[in-house]
C-alpha atoms as a PDB file:
ATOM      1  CA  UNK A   1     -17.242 -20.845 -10.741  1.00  0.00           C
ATOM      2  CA  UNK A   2     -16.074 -18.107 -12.963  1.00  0.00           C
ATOM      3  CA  UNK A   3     -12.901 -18.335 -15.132  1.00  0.00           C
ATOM      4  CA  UNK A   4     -11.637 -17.141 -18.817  1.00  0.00           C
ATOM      5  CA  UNK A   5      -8.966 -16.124 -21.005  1.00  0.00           C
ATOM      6  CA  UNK A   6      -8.036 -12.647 -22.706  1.00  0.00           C
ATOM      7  CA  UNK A   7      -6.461 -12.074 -26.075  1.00  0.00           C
ATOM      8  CA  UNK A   8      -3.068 -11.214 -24.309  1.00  0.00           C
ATOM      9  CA  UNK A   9      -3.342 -15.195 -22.905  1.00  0.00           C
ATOM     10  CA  UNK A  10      -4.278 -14.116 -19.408  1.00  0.00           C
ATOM     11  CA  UNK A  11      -6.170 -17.135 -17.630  1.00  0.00           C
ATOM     12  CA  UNK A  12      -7.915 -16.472 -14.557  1.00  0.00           C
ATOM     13  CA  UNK A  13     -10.564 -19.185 -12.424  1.00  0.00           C
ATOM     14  CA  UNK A  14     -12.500 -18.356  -9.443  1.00  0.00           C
ATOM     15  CA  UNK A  15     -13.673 -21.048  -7.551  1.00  0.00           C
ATOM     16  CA  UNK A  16     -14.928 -20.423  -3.564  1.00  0.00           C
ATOM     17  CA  UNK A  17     -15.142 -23.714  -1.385  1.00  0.00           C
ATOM     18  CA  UNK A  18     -16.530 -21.790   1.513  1.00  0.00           C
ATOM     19  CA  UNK A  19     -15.812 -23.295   5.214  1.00  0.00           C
ATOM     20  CA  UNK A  20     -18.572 -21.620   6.476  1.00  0.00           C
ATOM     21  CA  UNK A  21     -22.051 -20.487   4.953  1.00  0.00           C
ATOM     22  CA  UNK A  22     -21.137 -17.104   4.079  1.00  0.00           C
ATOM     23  CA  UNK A  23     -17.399 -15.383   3.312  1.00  0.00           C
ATOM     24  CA  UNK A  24     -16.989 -11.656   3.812  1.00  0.00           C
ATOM     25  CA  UNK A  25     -13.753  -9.905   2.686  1.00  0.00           C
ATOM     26  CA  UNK A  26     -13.842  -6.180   4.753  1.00  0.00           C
ATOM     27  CA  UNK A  27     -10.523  -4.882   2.266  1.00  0.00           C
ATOM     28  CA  UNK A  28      -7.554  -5.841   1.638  1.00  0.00           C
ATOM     29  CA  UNK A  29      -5.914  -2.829   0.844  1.00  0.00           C
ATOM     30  CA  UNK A  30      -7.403   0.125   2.402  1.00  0.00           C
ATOM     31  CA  UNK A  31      -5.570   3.132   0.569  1.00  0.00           C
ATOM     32  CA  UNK A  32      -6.568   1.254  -2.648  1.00  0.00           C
ATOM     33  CA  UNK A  33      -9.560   1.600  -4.944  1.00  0.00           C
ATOM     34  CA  UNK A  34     -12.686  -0.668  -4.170  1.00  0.00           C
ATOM     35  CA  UNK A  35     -13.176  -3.941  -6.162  1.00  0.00           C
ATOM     36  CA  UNK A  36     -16.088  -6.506  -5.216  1.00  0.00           C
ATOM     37  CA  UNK A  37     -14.338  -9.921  -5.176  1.00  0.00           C
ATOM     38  CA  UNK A  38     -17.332 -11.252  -7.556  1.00  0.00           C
ATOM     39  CA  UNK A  39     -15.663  -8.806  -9.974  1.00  0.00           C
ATOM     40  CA  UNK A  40     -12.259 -10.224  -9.819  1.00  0.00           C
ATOM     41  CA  UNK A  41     -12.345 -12.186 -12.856  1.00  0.00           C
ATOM     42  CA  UNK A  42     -13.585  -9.560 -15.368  1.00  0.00           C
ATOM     43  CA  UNK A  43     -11.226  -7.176 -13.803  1.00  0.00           C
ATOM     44  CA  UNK A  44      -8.604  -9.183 -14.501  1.00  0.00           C
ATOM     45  CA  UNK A  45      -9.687 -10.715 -18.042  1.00  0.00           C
ATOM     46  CA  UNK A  46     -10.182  -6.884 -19.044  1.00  0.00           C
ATOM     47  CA  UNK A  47      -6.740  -5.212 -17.907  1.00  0.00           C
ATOM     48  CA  UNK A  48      -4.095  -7.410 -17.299  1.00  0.00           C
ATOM     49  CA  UNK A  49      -1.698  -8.487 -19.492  1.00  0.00           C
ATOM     50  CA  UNK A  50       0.081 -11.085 -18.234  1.00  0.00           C
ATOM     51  CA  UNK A  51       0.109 -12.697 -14.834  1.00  0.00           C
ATOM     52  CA  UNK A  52       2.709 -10.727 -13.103  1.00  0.00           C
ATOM     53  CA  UNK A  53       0.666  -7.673 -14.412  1.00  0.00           C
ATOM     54  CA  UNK A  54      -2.871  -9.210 -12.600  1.00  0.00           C
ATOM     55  CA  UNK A  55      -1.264  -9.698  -9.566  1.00  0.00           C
ATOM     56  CA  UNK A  56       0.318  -6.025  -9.679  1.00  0.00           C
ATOM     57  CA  UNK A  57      -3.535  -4.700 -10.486  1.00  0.00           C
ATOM     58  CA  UNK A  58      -4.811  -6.838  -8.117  1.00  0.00           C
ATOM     59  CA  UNK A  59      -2.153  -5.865  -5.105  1.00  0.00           C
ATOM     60  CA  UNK A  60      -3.300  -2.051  -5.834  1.00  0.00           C
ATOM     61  CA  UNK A  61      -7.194  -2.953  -4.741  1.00  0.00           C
ATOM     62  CA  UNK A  62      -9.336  -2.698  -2.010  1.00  0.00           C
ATOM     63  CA  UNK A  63     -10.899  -6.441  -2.448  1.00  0.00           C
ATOM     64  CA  UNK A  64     -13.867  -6.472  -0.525  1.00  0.00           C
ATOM     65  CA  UNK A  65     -17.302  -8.688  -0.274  1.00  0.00           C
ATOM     66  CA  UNK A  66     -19.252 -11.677   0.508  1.00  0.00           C
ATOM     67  CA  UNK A  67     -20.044 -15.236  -0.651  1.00  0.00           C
ATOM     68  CA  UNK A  68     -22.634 -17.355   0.510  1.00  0.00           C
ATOM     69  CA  UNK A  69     -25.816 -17.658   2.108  1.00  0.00           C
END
């Protein structure tokens, strides 16, 4: 589990309950620049500044990755 808060009072938490042994995200926004969904939380903690803002960022990406085994 990842989480944190920045200095504008932007919380984030990452926690992955996986229903099978390993979770792979191919993109979820193709035109949009790459982010590796173990990266989320930094990205986040580093840019946003408020919630609406970290959803806006995160809308814009190309989440992509794996969890698991």
């Amino acid at each position: 589990m990842l989480d944190g808060i920045n200095d504008a009072g932007v919380v984030i938490s990452d926690n992955v309950v996986p229903k099978e042994d390993v979770i792979e995200v191919t993109g979820t926004n193709p035109s949009g620049e790459k982010l590796h969904m173990g990266l989320i939380v930094r990205f986040v903690l580093d840019n946003a500044s408020s919630a609406d803002d970290a959803i806006r960022l995160l809308k814009a990406r190309n989440i992509y990755g794996n969890l698991g085994s």
